[in-house]
N, C-alpha and C. Protein backbone atom coordinates (compact mmCIF):
# COMPACT_ATOMS: atom_id res chain seq x y z
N UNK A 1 109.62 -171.51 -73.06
CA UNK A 1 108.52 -172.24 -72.47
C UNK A 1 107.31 -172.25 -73.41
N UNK A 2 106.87 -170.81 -74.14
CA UNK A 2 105.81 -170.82 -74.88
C UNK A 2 106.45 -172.33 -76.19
N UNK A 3 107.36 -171.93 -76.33
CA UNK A 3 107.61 -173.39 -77.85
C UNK A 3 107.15 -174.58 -77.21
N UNK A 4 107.72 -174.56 -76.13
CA UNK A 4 107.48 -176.29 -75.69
C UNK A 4 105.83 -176.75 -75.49
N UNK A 5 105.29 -175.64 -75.04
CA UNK A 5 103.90 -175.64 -74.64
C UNK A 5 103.67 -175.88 -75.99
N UNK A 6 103.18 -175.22 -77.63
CA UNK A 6 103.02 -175.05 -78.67
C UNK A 6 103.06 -176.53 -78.95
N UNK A 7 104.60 -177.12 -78.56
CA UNK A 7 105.10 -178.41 -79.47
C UNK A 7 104.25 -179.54 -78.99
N UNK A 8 103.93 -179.18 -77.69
CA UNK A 8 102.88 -180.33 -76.36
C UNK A 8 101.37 -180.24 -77.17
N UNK A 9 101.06 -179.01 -77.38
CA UNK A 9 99.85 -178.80 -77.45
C UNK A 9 99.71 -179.68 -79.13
N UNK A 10 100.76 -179.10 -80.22
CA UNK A 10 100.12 -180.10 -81.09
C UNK A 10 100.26 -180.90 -81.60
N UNK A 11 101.30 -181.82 -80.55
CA UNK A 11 101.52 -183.40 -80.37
C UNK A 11 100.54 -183.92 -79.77
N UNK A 12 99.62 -183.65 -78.61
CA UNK A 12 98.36 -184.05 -78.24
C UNK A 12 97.50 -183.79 -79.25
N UNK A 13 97.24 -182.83 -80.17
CA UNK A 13 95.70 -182.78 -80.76
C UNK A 13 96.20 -183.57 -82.08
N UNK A 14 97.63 -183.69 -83.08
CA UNK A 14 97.56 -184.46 -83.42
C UNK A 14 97.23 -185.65 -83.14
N UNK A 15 97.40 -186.15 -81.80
CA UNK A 15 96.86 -188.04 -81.72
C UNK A 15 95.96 -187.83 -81.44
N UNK A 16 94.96 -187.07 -81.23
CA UNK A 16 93.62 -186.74 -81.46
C UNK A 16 93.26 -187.29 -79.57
N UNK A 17 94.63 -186.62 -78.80
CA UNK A 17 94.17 -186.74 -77.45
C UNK A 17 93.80 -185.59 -76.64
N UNK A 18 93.46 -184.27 -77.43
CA UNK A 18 92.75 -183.19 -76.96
C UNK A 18 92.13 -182.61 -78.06
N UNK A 19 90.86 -181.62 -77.51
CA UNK A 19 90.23 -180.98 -78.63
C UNK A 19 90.91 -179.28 -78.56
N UNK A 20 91.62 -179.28 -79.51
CA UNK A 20 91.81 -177.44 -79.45
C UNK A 20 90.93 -176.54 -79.22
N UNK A 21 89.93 -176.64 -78.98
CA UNK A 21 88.79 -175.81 -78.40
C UNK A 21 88.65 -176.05 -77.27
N UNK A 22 88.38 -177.11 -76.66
CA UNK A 22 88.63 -177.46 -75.55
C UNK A 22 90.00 -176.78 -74.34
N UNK A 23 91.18 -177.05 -75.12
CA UNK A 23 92.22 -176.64 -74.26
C UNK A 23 92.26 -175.21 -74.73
N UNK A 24 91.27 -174.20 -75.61
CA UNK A 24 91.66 -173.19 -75.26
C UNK A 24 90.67 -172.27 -74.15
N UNK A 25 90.02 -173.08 -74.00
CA UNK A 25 89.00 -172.61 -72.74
C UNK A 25 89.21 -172.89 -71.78
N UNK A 26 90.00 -174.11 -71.90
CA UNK A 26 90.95 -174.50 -70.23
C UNK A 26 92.02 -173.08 -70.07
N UNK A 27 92.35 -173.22 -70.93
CA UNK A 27 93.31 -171.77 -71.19
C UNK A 27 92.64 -170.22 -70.43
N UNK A 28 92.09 -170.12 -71.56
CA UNK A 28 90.96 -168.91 -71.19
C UNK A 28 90.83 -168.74 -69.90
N UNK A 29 89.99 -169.92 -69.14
CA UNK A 29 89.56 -169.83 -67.70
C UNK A 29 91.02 -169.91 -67.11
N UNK A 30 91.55 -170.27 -66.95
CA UNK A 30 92.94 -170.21 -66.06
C UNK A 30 93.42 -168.77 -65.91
N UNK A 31 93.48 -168.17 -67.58
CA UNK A 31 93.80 -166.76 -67.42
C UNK A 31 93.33 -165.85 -66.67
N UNK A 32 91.96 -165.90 -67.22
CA UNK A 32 90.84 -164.68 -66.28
C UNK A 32 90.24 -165.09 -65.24
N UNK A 33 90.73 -166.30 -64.75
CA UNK A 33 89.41 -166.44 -63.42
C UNK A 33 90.36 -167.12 -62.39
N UNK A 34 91.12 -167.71 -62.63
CA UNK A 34 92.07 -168.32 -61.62
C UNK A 34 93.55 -167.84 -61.72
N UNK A 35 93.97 -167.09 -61.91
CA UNK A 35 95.72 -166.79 -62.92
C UNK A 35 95.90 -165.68 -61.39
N UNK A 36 97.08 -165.10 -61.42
CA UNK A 36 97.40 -164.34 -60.02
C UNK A 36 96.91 -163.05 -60.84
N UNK A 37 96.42 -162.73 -61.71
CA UNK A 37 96.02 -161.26 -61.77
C UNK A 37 95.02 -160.60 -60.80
N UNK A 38 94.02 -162.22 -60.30
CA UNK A 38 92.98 -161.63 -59.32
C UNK A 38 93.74 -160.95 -58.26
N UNK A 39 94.83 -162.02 -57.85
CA UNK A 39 95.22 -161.37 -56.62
C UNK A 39 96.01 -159.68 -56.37
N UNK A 40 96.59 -159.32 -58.07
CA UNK A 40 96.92 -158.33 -58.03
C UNK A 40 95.19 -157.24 -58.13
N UNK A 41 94.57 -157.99 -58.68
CA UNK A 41 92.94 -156.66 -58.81
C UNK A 41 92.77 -156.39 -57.16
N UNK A 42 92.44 -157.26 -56.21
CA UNK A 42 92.27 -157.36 -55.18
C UNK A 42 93.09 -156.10 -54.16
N UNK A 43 94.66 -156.37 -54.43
CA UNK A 43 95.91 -155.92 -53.83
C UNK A 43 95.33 -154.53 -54.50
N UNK A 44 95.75 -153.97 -55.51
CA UNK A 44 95.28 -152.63 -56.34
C UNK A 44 94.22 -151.80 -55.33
N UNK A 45 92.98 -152.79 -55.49
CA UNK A 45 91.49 -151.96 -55.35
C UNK A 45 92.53 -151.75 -53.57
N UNK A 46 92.92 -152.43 -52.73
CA UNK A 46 93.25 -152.38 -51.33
C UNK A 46 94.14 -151.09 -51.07
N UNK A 47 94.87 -150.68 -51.73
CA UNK A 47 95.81 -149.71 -52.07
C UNK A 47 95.24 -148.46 -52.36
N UNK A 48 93.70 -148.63 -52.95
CA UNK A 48 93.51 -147.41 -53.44
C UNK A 48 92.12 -147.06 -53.18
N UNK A 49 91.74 -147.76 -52.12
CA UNK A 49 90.25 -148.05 -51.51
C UNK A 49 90.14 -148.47 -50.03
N UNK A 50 90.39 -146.94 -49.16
CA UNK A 50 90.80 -146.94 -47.59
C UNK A 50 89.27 -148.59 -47.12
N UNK A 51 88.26 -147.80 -47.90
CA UNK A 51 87.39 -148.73 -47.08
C UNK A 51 87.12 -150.29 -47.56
N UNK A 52 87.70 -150.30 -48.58
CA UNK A 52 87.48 -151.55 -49.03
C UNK A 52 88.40 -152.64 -48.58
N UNK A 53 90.10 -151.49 -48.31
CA UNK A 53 90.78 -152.83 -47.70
C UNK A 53 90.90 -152.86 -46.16
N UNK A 54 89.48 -151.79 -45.46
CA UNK A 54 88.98 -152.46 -44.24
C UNK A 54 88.57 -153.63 -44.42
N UNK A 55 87.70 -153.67 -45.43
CA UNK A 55 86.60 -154.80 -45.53
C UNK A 55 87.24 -155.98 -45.63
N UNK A 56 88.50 -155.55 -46.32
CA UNK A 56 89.01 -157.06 -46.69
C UNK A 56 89.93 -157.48 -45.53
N UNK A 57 90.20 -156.58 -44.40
CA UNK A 57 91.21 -157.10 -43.53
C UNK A 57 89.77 -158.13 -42.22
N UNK A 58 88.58 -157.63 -42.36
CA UNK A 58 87.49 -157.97 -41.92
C UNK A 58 87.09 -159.41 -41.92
N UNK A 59 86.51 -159.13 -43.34
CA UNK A 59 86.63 -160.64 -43.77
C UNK A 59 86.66 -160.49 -45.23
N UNK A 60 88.14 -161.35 -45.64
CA UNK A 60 88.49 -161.02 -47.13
C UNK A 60 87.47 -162.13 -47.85
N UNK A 61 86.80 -163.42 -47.69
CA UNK A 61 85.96 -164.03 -48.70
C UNK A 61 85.21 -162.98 -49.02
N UNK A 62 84.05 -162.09 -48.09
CA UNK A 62 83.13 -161.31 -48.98
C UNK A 62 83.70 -160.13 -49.60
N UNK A 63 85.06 -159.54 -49.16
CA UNK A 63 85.52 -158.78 -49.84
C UNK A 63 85.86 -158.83 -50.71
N UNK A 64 86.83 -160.00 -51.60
CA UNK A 64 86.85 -160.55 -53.02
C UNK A 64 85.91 -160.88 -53.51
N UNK A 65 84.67 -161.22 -53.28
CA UNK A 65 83.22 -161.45 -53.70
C UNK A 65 82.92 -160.01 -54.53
N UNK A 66 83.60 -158.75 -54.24
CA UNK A 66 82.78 -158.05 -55.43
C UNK A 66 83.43 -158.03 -56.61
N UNK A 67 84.10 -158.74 -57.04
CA UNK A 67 84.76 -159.07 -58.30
C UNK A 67 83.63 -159.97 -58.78
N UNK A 68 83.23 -160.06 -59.60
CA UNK A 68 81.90 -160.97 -60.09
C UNK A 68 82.34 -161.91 -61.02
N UNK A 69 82.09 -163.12 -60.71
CA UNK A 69 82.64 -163.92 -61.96
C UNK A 69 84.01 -164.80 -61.21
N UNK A 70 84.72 -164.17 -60.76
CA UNK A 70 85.68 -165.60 -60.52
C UNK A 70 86.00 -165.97 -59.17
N UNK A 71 85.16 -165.28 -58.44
CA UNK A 71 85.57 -166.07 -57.45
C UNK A 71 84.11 -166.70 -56.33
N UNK A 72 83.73 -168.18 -56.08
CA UNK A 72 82.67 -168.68 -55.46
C UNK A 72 83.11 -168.87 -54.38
N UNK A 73 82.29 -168.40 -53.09
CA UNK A 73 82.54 -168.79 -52.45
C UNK A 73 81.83 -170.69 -51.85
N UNK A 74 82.10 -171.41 -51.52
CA UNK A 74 81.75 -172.98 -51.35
C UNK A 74 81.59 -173.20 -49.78
């Protein structure tokens, strides 16, 4: 999968239909702010934090809220 991605990625920036800086910050953000690792930080801290995964059985928006940075609530 990583080759094919590689071969995609620089068949687009050759025709000059993405900027490689660009898609690596699309990248970036996908990793750290939207990717399922949040949901494992979340699951973790719940496991190992009697009161925190009260909080989150409470109400989980403000309880994932103390992760700073990726998650807004709207």
């Amino acid at each position: 999968m990583a080759l094919r991605t590689e071969a995609l990625e620089q068949l687009l920036t050759e025709r000059g239909l993405i900027d490689p800086q660009v898609m690596n910050g699309i990248i970036t953000q996908y990793e750290t702010n939207v990717g399922p690792l949040n949901g494992a930080k979340v699951v973790a801290k719940a496991w190992t934090d009697p009161d925190y995964r009260l909080r989150l059985l409470q109400d989980s928006t403000a309880a994932i809220n103390v992760f700073p940075g990726w998650l807004h609530t709207y």
